[in-house]
N, C-alpha and C. Protein backbone atom coordinates (compact mmCIF):
# COMPACT_ATOMS: atom_id res chain seq x y z
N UNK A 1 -12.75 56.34 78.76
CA UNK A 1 -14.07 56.30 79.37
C UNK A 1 -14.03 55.50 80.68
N UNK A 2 -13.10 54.60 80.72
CA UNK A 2 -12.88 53.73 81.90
C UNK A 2 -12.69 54.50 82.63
N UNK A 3 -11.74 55.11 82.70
CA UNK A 3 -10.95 55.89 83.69
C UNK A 3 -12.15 57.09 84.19
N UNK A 4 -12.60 57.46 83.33
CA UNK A 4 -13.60 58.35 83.74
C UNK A 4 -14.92 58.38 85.03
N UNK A 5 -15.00 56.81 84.56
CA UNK A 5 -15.94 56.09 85.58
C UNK A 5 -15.22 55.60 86.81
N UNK A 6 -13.66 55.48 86.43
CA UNK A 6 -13.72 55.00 87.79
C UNK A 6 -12.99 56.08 89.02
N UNK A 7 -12.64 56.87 88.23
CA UNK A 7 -12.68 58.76 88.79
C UNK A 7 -13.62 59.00 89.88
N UNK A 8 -14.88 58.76 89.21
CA UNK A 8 -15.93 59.38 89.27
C UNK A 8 -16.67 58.56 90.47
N UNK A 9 -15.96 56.84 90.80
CA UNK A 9 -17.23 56.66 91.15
C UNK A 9 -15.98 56.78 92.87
N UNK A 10 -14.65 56.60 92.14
CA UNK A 10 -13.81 57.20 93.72
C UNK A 10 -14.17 58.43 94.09
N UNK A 11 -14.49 59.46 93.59
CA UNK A 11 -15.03 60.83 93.96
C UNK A 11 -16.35 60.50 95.33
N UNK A 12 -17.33 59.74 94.36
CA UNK A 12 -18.96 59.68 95.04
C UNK A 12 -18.28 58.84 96.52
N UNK A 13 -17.48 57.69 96.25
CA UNK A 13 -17.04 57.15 97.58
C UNK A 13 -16.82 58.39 98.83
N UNK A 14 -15.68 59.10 97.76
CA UNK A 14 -14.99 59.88 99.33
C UNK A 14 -15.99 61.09 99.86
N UNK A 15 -17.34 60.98 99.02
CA UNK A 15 -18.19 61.83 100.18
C UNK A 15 -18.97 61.34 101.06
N UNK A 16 -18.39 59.87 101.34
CA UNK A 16 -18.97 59.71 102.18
C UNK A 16 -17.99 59.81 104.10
N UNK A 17 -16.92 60.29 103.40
CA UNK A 17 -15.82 60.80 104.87
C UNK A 17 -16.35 61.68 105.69
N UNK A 18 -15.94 61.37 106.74
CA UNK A 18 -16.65 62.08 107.81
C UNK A 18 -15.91 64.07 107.47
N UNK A 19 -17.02 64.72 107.50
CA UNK A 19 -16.83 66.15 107.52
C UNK A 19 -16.37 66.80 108.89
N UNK A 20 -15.59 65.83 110.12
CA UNK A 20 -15.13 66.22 111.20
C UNK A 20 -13.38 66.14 110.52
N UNK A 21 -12.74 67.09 111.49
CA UNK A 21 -11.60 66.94 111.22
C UNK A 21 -10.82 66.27 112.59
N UNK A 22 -10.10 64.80 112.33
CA UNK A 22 -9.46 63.91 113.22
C UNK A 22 -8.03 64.83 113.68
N UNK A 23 -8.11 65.20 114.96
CA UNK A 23 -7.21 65.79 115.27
C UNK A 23 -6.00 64.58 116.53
N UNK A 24 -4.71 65.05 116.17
CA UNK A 24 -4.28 64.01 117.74
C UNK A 24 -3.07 65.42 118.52
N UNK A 25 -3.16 65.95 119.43
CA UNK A 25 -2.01 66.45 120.17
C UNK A 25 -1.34 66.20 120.96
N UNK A 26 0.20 66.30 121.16
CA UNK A 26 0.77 65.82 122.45
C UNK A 26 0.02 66.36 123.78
N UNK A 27 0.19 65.68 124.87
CA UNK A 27 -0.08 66.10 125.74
C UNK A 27 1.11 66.90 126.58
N UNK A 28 0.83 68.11 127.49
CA UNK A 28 2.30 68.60 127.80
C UNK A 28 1.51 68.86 129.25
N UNK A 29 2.21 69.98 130.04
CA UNK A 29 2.15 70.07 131.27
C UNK A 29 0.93 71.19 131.28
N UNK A 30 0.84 71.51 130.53
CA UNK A 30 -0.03 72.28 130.60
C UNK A 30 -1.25 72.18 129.72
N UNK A 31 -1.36 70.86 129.62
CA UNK A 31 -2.51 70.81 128.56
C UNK A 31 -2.95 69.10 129.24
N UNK A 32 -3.73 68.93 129.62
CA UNK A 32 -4.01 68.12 130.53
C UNK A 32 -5.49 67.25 130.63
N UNK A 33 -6.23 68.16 130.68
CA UNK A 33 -7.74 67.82 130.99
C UNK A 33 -8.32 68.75 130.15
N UNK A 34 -10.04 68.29 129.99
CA UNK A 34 -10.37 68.71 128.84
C UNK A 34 -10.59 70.26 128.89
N UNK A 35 -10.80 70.87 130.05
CA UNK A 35 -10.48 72.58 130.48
C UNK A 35 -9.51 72.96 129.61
N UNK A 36 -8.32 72.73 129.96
CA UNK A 36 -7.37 73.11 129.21
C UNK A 36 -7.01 72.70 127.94
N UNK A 37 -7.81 71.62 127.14
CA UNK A 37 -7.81 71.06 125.56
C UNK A 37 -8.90 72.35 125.22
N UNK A 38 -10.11 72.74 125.89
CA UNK A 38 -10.36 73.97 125.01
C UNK A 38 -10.35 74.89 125.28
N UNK A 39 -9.52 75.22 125.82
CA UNK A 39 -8.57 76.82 126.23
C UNK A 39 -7.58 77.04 124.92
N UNK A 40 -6.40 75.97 124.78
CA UNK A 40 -5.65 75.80 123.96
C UNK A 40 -5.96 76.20 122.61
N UNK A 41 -7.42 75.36 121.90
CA UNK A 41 -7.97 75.37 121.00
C UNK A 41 -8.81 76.88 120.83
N UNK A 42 -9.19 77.60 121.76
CA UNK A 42 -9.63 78.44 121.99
C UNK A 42 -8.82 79.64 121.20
N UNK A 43 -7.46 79.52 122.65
CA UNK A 43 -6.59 80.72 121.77
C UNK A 43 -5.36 80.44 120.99
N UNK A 44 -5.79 78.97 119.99
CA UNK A 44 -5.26 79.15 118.26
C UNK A 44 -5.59 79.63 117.84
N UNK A 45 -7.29 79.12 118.11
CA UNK A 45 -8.10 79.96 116.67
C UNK A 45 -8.80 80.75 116.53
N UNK A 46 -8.74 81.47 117.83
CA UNK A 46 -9.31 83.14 117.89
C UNK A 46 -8.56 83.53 118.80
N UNK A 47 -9.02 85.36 119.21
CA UNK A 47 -8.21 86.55 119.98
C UNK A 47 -9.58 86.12 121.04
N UNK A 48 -10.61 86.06 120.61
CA UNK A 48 -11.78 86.37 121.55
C UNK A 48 -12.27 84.78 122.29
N UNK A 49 -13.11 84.78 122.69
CA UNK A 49 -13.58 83.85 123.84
C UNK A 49 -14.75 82.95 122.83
N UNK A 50 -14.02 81.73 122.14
CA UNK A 50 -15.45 81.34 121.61
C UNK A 50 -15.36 79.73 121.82
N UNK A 51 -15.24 79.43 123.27
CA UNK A 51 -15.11 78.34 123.70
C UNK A 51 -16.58 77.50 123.70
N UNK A 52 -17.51 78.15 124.20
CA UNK A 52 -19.10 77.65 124.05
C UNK A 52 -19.20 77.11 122.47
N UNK A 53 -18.80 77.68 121.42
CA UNK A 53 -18.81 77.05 119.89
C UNK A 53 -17.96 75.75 119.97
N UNK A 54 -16.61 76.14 120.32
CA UNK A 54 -16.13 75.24 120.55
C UNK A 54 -16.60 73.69 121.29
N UNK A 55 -16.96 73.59 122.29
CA UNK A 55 -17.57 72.84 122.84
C UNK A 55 -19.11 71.86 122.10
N UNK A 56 -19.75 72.78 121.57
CA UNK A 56 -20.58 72.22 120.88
C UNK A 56 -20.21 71.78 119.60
N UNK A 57 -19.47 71.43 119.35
CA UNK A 57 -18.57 70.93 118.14
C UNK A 57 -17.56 70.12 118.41
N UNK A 58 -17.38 70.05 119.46
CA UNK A 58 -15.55 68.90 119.56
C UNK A 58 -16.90 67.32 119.86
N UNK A 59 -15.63 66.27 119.52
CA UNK A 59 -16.62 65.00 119.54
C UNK A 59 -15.46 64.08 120.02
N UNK A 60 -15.97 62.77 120.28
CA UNK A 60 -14.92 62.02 120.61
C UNK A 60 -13.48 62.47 120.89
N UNK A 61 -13.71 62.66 122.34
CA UNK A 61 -12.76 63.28 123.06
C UNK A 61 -11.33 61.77 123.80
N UNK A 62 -10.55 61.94 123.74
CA UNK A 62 -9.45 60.56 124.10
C UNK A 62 -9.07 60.94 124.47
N UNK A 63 -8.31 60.75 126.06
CA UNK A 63 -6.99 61.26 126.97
C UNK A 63 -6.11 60.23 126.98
N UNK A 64 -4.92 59.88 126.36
CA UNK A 64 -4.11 58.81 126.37
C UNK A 64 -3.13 58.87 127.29
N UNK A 65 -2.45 58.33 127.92
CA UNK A 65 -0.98 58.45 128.64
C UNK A 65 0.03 59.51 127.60
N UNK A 66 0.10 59.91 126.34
CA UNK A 66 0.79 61.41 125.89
C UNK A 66 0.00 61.69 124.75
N UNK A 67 -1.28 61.52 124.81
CA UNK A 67 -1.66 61.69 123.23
C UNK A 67 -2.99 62.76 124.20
N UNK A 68 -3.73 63.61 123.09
CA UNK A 68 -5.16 63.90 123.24
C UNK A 68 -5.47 63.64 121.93
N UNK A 69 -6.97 63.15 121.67
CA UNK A 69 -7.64 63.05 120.10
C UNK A 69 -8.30 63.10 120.63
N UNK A 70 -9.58 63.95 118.99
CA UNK A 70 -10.91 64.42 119.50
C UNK A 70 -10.91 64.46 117.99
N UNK A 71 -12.55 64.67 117.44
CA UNK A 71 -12.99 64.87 116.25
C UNK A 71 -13.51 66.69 116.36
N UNK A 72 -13.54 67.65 115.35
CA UNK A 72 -14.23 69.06 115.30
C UNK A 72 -14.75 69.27 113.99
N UNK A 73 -15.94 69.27 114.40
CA UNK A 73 -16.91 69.84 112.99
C UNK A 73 -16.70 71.15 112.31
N UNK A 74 -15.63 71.28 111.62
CA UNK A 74 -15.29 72.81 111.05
C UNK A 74 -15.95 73.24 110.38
N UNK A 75 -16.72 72.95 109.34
CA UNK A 75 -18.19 73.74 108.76
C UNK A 75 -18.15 74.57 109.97
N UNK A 76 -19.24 73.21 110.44
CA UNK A 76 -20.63 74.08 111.89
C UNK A 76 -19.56 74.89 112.72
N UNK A 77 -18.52 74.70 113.06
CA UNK A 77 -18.24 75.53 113.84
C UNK A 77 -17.60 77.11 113.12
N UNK A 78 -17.20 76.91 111.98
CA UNK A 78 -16.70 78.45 111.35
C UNK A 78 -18.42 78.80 110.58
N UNK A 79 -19.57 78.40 110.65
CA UNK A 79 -20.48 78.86 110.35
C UNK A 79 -20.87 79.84 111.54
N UNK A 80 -20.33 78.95 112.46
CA UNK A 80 -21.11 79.67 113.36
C UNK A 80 -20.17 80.51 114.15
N UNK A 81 -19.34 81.06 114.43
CA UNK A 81 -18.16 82.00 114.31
C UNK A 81 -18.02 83.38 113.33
N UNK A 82 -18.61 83.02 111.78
CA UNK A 82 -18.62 83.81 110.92
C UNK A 82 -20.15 84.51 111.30
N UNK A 83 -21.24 83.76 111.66
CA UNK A 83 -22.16 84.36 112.00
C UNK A 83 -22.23 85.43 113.13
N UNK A 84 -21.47 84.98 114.20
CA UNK A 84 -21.23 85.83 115.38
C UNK A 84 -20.30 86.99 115.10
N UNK A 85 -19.69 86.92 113.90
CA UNK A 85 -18.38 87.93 113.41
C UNK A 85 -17.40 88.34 114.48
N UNK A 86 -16.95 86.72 114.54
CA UNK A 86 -15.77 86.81 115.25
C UNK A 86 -14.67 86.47 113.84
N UNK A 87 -13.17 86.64 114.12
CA UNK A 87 -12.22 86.93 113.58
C UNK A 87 -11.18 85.66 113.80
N UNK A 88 -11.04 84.13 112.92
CA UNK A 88 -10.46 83.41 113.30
C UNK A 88 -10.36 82.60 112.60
N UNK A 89 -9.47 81.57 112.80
CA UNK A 89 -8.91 80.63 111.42
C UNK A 89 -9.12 79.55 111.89
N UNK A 90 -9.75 78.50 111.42
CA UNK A 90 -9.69 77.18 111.54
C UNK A 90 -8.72 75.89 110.67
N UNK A 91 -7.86 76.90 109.56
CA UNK A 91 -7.40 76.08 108.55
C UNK A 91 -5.83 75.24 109.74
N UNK A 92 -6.28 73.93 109.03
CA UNK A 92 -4.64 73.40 109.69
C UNK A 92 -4.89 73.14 111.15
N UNK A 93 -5.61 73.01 111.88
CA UNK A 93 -5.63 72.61 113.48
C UNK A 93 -4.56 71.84 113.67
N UNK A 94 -4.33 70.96 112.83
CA UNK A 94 -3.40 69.96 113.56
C UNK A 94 -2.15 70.62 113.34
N UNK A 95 -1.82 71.73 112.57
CA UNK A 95 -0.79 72.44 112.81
C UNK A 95 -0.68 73.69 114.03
N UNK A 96 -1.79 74.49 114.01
CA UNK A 96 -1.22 75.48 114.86
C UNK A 96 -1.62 75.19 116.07
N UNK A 97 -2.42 74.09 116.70
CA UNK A 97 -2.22 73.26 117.69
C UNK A 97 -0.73 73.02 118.34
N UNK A 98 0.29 72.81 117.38
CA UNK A 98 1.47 72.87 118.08
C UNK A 98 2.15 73.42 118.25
N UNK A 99 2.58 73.31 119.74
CA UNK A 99 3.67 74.15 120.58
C UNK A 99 4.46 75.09 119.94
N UNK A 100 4.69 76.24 119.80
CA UNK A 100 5.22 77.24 119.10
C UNK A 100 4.81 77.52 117.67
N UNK A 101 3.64 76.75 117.24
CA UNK A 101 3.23 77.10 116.13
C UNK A 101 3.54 78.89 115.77
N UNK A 102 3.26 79.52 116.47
CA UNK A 102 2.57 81.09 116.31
C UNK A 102 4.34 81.50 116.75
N UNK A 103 5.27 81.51 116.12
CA UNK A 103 6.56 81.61 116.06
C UNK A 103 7.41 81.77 115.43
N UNK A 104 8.35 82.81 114.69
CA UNK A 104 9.26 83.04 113.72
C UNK A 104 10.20 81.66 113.57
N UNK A 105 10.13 81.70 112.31
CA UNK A 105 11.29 80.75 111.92
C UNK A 105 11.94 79.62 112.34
N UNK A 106 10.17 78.83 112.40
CA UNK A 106 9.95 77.59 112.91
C UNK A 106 10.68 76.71 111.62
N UNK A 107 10.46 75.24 112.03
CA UNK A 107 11.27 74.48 110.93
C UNK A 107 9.88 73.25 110.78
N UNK A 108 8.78 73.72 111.03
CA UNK A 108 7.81 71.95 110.75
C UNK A 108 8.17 71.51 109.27
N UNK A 109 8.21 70.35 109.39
CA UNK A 109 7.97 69.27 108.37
C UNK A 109 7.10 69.79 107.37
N UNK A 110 5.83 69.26 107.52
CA UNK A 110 4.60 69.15 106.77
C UNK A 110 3.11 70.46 108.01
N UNK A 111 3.73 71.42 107.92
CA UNK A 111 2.91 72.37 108.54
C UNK A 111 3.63 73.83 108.22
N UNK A 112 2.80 74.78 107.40
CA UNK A 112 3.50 76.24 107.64
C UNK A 112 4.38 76.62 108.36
N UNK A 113 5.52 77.22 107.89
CA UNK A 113 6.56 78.20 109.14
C UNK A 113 6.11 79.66 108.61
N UNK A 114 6.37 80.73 109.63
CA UNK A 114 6.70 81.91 109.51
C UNK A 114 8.03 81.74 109.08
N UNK A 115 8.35 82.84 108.27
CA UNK A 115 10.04 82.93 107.70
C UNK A 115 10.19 84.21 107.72
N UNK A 116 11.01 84.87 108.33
CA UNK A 116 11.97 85.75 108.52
C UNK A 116 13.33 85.70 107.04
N UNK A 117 12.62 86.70 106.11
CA UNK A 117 14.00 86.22 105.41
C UNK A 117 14.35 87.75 105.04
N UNK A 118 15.76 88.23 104.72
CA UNK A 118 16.10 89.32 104.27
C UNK A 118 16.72 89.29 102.80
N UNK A 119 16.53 90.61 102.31
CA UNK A 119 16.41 90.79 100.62
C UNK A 119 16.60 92.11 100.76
N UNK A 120 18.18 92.22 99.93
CA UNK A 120 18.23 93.67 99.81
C UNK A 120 18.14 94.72 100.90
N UNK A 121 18.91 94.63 102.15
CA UNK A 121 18.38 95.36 103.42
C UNK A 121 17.46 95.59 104.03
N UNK A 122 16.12 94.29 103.19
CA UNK A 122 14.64 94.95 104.21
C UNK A 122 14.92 93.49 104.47
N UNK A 123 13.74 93.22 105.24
CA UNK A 123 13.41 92.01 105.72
C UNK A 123 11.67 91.98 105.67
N UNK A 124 11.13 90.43 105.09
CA UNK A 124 9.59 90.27 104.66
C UNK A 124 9.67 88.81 105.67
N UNK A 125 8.43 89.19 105.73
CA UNK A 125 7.74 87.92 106.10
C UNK A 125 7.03 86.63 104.93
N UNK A 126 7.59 85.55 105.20
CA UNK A 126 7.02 84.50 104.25
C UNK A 126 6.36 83.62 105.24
N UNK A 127 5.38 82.90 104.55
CA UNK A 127 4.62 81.99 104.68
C UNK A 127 5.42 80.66 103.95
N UNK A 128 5.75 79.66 104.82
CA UNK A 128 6.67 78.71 104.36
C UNK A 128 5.95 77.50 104.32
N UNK A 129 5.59 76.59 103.37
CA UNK A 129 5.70 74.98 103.17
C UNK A 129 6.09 74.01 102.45
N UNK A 130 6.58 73.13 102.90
CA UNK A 130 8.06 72.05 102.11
C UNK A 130 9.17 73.21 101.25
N UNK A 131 8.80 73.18 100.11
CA UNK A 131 9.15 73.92 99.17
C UNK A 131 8.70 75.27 98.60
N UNK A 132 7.76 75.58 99.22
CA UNK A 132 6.66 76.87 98.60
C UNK A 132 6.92 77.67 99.81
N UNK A 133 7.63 79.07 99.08
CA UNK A 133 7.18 79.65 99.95
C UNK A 133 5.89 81.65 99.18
N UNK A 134 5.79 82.33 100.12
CA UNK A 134 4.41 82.91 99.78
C UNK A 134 5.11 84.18 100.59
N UNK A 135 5.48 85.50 100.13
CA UNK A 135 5.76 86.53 100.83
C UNK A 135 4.48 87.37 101.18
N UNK A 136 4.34 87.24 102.82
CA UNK A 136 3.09 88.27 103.47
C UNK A 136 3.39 89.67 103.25
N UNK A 137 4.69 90.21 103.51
CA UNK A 137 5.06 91.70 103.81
C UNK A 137 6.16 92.11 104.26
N UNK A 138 6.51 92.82 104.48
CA UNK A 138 7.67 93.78 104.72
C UNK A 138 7.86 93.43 106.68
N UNK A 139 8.71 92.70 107.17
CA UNK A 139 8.33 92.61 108.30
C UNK A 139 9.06 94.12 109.78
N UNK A 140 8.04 93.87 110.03
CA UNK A 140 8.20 95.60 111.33
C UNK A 140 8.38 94.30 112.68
N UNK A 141 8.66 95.17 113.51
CA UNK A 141 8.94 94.60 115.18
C UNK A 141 7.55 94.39 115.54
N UNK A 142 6.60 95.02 115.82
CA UNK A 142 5.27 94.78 115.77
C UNK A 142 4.60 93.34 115.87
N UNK A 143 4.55 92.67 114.33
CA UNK A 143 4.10 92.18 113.72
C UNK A 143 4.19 90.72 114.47
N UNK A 144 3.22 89.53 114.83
CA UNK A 144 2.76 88.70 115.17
C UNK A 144 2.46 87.28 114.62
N UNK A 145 2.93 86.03 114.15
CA UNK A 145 2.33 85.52 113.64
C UNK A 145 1.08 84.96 113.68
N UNK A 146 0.25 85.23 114.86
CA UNK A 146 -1.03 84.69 114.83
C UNK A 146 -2.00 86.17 114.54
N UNK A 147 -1.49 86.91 114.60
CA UNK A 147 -2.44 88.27 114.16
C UNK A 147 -2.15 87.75 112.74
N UNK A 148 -1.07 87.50 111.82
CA UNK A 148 -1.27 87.39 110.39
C UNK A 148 -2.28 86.00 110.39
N UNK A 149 -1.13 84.72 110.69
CA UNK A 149 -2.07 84.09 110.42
C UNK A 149 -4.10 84.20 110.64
N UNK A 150 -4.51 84.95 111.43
CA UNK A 150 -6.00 85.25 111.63
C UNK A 150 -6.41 86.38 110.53
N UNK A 151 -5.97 86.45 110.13
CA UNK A 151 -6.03 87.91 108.66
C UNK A 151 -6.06 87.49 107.75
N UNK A 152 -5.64 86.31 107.70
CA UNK A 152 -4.62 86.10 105.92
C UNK A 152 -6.16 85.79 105.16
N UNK A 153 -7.31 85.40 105.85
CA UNK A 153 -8.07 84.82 104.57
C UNK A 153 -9.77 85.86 105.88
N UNK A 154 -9.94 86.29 104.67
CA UNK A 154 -11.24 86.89 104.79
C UNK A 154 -12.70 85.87 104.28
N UNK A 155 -13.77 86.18 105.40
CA UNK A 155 -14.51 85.17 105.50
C UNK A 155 -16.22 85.62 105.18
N UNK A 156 -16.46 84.80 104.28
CA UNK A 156 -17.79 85.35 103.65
C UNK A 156 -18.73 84.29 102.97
N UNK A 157 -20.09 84.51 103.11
CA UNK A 157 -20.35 83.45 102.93
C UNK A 157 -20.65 83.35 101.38
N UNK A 158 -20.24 81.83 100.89
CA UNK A 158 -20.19 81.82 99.28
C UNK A 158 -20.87 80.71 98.94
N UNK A 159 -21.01 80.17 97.96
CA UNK A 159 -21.50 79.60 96.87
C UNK A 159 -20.28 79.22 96.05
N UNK A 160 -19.59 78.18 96.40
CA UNK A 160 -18.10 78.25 95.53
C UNK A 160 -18.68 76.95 94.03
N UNK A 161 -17.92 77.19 93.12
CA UNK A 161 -18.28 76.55 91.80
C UNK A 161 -16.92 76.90 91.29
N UNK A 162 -15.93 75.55 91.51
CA UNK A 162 -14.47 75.79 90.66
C UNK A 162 -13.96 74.17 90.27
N UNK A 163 -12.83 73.96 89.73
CA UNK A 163 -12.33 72.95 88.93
C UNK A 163 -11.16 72.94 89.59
N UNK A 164 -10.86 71.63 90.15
CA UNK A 164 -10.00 70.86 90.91
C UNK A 164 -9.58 69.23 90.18
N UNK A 165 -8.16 69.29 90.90
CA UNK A 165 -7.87 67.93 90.38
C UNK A 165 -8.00 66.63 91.43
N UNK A 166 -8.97 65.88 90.90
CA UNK A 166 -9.60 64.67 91.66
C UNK A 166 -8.35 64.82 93.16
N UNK A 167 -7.39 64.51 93.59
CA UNK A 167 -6.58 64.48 94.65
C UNK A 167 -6.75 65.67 95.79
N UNK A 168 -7.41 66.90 95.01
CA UNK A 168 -7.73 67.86 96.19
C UNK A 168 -8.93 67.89 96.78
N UNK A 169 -9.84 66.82 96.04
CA UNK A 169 -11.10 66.69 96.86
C UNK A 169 -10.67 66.64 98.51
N UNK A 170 -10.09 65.37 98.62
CA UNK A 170 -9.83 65.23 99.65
C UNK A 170 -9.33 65.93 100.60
N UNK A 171 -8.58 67.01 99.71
CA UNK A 171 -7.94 68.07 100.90
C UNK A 171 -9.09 69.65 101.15
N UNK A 172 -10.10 69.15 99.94
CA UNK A 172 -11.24 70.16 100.54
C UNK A 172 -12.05 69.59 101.49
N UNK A 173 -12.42 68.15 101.90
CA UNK A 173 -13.18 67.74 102.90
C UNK A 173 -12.53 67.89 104.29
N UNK A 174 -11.16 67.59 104.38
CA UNK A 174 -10.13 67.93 105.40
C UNK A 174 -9.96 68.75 105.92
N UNK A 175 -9.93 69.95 104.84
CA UNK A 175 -9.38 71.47 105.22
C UNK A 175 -10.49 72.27 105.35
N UNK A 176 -11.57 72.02 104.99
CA UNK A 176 -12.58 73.05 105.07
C UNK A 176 -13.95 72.32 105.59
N UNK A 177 -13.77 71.33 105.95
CA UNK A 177 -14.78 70.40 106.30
C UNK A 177 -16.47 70.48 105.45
N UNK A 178 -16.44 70.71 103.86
CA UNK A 178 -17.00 70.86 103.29
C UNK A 178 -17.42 69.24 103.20
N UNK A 179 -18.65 69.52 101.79
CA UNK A 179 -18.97 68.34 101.26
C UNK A 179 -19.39 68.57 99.78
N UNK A 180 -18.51 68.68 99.02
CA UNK A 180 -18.71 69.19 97.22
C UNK A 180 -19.38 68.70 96.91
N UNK A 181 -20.08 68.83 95.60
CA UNK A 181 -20.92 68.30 94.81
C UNK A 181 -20.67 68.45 94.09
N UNK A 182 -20.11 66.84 93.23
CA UNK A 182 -19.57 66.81 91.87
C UNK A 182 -20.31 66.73 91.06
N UNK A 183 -20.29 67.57 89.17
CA UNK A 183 -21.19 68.26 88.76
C UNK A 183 -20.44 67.16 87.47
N UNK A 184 -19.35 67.18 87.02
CA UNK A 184 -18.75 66.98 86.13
C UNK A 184 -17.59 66.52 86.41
N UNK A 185 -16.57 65.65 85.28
CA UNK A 185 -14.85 65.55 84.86
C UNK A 185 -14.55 66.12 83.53
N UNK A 186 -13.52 66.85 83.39
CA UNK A 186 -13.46 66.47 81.99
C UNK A 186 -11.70 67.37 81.95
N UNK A 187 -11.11 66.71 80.88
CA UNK A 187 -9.48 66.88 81.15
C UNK A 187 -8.71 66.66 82.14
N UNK A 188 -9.13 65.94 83.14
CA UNK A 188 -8.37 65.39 84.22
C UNK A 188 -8.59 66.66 85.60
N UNK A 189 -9.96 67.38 84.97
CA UNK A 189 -10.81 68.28 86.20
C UNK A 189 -12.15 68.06 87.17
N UNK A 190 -12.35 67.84 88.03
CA UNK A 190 -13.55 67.75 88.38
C UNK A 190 -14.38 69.23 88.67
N UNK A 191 -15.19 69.19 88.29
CA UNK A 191 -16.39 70.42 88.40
C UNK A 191 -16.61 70.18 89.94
N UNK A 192 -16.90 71.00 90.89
CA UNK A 192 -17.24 70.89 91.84
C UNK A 192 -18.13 71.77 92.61
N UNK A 193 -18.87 72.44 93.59
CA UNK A 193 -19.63 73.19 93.86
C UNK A 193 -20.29 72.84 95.66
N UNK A 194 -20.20 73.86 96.28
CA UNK A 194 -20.40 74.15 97.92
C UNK A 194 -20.28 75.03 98.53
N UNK A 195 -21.16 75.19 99.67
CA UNK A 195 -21.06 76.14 100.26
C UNK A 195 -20.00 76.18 101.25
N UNK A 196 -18.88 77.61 101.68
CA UNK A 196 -18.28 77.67 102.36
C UNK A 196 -17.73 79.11 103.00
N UNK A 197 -17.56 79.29 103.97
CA UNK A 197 -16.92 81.08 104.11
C UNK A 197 -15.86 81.68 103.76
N UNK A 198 -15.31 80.71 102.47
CA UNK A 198 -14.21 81.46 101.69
C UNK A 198 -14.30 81.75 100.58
N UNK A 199 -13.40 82.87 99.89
CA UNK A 199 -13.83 82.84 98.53
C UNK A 199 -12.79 82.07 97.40
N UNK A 200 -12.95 81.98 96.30
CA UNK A 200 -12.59 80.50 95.32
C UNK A 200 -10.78 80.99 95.03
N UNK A 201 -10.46 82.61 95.50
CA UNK A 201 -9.26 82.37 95.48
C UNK A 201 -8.51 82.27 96.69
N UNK A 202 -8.97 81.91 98.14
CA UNK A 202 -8.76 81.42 98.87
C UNK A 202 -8.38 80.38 99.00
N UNK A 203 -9.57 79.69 98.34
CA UNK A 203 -9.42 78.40 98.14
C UNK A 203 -8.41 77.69 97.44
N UNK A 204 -8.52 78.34 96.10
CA UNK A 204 -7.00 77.91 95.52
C UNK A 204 -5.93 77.63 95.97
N UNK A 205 -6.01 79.54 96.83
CA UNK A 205 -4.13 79.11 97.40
C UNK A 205 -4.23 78.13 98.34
N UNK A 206 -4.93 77.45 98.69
CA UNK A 206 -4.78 76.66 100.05
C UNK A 206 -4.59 75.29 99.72
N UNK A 207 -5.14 74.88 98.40
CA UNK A 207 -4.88 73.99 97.40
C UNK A 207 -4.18 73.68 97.05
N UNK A 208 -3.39 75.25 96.87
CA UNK A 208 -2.20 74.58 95.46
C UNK A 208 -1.14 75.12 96.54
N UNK A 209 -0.72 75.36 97.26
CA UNK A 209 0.41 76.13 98.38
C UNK A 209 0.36 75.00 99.41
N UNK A 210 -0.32 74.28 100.04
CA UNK A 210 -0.33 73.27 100.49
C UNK A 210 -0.35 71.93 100.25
């Protein structure tokens, strides 16, 4: 019962984290001033022009001697993106923010690679992190990693109600810039419930694959 309470009352704490997501990027030669911080940001996370959203959403903006940091309200801003039915991903900024993110058979640390791997004379595309990896498809010459990555998760608006383990709260306030509402614990689950533009097996994989 101890443990239960004190679960529960670390849960109520961490809603009170800010629902912006703390971003920091190198600065390079071509990324400079804040024109070009949302150009950059622009075309990670869409094909189309949705820099005006952008803008009304970036916050505390920092130009350091090699750093940029800024705060982005990802709710409000994929609310309002999904409303306009534009086509774009916000998951991970602080990953596909970097330099060659959108690139075969990258090697990040702690951020997705595309993987190029062959099996049996074909060759698929994986979705790579630490140890997990996730096969997209059969890979053709064509094929793009930022056209997949902008595909991979379809966007709608929901009502999510699922069971998580206390440690992914945190990576739902992070990653989706939500704010749950804990309903319940029980077996080492928290009940949880919010609105967001994904659906609950989206959510999962992003959970448990990351």
């Amino acid at each position: 019962m101890r443990f239960i309470l004190i679960a529960l009352s670390f849960l109520f704490c961490l809603k009170n984290l800010s629902a912006y997501e703390q971003i920091s990027i190198q600065k390079t030669d071509y990324l400079r001033n804040y024109i070009d911080l949302i150009e950059h940001i622009n075309n990670t996370a869409a094909f189309s022009d949705i820099s005006t959203f952008i803008e009304k959403n970036i916050y505390n903006i920092n130009f350091s001697k090699d750093q940029i940091s800024f705060e982005l309200d990802i709710e409000q801003l994929s609310n309002e993106l999904h409303k306009s039915n534009f086509v774009y991903n916000l998951l991970l900024l602080k990953c596909s923010l970097k330099d060659n993110f959108y690139q075969f058979n990258q090697n990040y640390l702690n951020c997705p690679n595309f993987k190029i791997i062959s099996f049996n004379q074909q060759k698929f595309i994986y979705l790579n992190y630490l140890d997990n990896f996730y096969r997209i498809k059969e890979h053709s010459p064509n094929d793009s990693p930022q056209s997949i990555w902008m595909n991979m998760i379809i966007h709608n608006e929901n009502i999510n109600e699922i069971s998580i383990q206390p440690n992914n709260y945190i990576k739902l306030v992070e990653y989706l810039g939500v704010d749950p509402k804990v309903h319940s614990y029980e077996n080492n689950f928290i009940n949880v419930s919010f609105k967001s533009n994904y659906n609950n097996d989206n959510i999962h994989f992003l959970l448990n694959f990351f």
